[in-house]
Protein backbone atom coordinates (compact mmCIF):
# COMPACT_ATOMS: atom_id res chain seq x y z
CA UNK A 1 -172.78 119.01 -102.22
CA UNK A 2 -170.81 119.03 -98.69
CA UNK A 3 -167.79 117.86 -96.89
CA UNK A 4 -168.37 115.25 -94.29
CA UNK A 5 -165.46 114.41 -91.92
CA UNK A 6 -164.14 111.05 -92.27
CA UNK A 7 -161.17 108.53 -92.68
CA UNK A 8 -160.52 108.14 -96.29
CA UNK A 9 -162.15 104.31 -96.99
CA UNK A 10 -158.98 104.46 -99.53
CA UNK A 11 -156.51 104.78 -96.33
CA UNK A 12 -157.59 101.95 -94.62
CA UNK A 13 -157.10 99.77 -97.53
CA UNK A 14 -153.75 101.17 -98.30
CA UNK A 15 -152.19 100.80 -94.65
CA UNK A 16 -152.92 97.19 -94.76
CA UNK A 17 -150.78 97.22 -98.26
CA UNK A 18 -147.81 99.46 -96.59
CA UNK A 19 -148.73 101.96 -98.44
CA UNK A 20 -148.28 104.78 -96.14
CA UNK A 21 -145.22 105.67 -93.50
CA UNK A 22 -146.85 107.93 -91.12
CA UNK A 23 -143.42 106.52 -88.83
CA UNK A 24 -140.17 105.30 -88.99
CA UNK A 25 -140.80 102.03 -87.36
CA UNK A 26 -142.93 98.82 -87.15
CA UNK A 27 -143.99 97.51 -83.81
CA UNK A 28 -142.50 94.26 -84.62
CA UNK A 29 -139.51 95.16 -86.56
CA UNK A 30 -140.53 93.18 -89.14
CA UNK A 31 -140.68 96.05 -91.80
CA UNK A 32 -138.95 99.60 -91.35
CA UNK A 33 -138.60 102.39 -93.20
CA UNK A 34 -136.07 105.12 -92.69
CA UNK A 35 -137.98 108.26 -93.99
CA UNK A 36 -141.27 108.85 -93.46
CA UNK A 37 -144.05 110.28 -95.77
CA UNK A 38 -144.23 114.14 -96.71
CA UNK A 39 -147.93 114.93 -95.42
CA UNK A 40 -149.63 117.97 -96.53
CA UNK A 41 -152.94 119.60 -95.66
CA UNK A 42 -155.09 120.79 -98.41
CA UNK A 43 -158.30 123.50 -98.02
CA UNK A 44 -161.78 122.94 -99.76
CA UNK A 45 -164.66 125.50 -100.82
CA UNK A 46 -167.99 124.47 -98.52
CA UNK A 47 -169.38 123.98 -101.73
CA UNK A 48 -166.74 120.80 -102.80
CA UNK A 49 -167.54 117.46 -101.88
CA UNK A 50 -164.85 115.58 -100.26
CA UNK A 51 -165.89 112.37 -97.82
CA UNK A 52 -164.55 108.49 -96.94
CA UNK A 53 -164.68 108.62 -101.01
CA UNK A 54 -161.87 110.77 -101.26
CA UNK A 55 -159.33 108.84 -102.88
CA UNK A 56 -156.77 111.07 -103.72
CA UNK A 57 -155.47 114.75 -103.69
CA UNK A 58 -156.95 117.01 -106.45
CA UNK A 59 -157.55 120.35 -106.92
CA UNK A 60 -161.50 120.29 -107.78
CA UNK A 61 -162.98 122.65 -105.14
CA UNK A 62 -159.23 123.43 -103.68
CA UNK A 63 -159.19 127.28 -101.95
CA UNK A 64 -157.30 129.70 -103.91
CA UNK A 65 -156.07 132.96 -103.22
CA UNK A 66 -153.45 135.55 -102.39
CA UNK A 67 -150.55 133.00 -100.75
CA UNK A 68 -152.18 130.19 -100.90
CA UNK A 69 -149.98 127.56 -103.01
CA UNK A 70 -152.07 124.36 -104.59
CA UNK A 71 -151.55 121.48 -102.35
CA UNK A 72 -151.69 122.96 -99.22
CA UNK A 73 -149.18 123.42 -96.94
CA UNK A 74 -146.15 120.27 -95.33
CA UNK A 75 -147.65 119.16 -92.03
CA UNK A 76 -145.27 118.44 -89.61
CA UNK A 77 -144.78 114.82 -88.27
CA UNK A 78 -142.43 114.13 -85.72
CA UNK A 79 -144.63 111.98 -83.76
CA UNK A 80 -144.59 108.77 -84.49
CA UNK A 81 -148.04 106.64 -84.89
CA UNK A 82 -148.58 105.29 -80.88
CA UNK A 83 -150.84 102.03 -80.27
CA UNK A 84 -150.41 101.95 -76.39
CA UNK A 85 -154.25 100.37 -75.95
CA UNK A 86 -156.63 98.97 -78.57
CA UNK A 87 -156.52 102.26 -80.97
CA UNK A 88 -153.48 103.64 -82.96
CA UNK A 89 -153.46 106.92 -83.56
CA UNK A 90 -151.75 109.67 -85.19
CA UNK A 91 -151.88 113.04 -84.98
CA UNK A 92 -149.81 116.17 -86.10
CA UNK A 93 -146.86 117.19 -84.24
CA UNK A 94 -147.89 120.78 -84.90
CA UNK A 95 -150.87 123.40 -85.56
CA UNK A 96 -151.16 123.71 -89.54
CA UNK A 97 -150.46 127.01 -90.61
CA UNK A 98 -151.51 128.85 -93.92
CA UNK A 99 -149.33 131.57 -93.38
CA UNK A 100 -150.43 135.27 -95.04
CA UNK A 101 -153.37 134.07 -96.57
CA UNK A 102 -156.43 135.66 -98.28
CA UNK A 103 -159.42 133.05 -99.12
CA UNK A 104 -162.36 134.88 -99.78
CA UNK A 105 -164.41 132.32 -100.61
CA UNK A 106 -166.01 130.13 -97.46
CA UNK A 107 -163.96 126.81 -96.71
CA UNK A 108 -165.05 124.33 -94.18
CA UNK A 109 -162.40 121.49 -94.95
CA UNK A 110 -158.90 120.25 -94.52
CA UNK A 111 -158.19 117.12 -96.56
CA UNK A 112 -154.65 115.23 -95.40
CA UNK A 113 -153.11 113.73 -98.10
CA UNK A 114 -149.72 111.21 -98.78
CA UNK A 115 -147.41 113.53 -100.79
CA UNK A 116 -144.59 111.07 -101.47
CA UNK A 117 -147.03 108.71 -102.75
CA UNK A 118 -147.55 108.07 -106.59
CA UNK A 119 -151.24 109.86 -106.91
CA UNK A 120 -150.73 111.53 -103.44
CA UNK A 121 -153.43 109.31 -101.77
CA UNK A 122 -155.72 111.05 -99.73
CA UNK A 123 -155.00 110.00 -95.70
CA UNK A 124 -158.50 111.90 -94.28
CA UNK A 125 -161.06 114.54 -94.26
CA UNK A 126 -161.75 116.92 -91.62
CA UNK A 127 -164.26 119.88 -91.40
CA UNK A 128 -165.11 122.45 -88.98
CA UNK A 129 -166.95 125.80 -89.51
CA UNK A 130 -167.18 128.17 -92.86
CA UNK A 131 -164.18 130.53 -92.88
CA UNK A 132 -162.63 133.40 -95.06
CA UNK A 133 -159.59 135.00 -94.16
CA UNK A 134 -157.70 138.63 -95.41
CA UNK A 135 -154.23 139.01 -95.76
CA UNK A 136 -153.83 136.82 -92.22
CA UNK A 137 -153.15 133.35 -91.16
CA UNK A 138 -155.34 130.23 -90.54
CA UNK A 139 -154.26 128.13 -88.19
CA UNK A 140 -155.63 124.40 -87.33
CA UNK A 141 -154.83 123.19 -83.86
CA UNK A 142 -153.99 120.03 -83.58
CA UNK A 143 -156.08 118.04 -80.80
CA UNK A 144 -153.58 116.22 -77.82
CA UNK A 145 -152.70 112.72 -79.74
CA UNK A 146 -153.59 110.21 -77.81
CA UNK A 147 -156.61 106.84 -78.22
CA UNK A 148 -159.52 109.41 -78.07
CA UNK A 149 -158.65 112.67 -79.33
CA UNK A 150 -156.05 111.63 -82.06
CA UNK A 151 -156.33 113.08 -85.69
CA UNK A 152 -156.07 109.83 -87.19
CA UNK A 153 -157.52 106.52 -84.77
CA UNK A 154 -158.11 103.18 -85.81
CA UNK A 155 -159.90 100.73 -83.58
């Protein structure tokens, strides 16, 4: 059992069937929305198993701790989804936070997830290196958005 990085198979799917508003907007003005979707940003034990399988948000191998709520934490999105070449991509307006946090137990995973959907569908999973933290913060920086580096890139 490990996390593996990936786009959620689900997500791809799901965009195709307007399922998620990551923006406000659609290139062709064809379909807009006025709101967009809460996003939130979930942490996973090293020992769960979240992949491209991930469907949706759920609390089987979710961190817990000291100021840690279930679900994670609202990511903010104020920039909208950019296409400027042959990728889209979206990334974070801002570093995710986990504000005065203790998580004893090793995490390696962040799991983005549609909030204001019906069965909060899961948007992506990324992983990086075990961590614990004590009565402190962890913080995820958010790579520049652009065709290369962007959280989320479809090409």
């Amino acid at each position: 059992m490990s996390n593996t990085q990936a786009m959620c198979s689900s997500f791809k799917k799901e965009l195709l069937c307007g399922s998620h508003a990551l923006g406000t907007q659609a290139a062709n003005g064809v379909r807009t929305v006025t709101t967009k979707d809460v996003i939130k940003a979930a942490l996973y034990l090293s020992t769960a198993t979240k992949d491209a399988t991930t469907t949706v948000f759920n609390n089987t191998g979710e961190v817990s701790g000291a100021g840690y709520n279930t679900g994670g934490v609202v990511v903010t999105n104020a920039t909208e989804p950019s296409a400027p070449s042959t990728t889209a991509f979206w990334t974070p307006s801002a570093s995710i936070i986990f504000t005065g946090v203790t998580l004893t137990n090793d995490f390696n995973c962040c799991v983005l997830y549609n909030d204001s959907s019906t069965g909060k569908l899961a948007i992506s999973v990324h992983t990086f290196g075990n961590q614990t933290v004590t009565a402190g913060n962890f913080t995820l920086t958010m790579p520049t958005n652009d065709a290369s580096t962007g959280l989320v890139r479809i090409a």
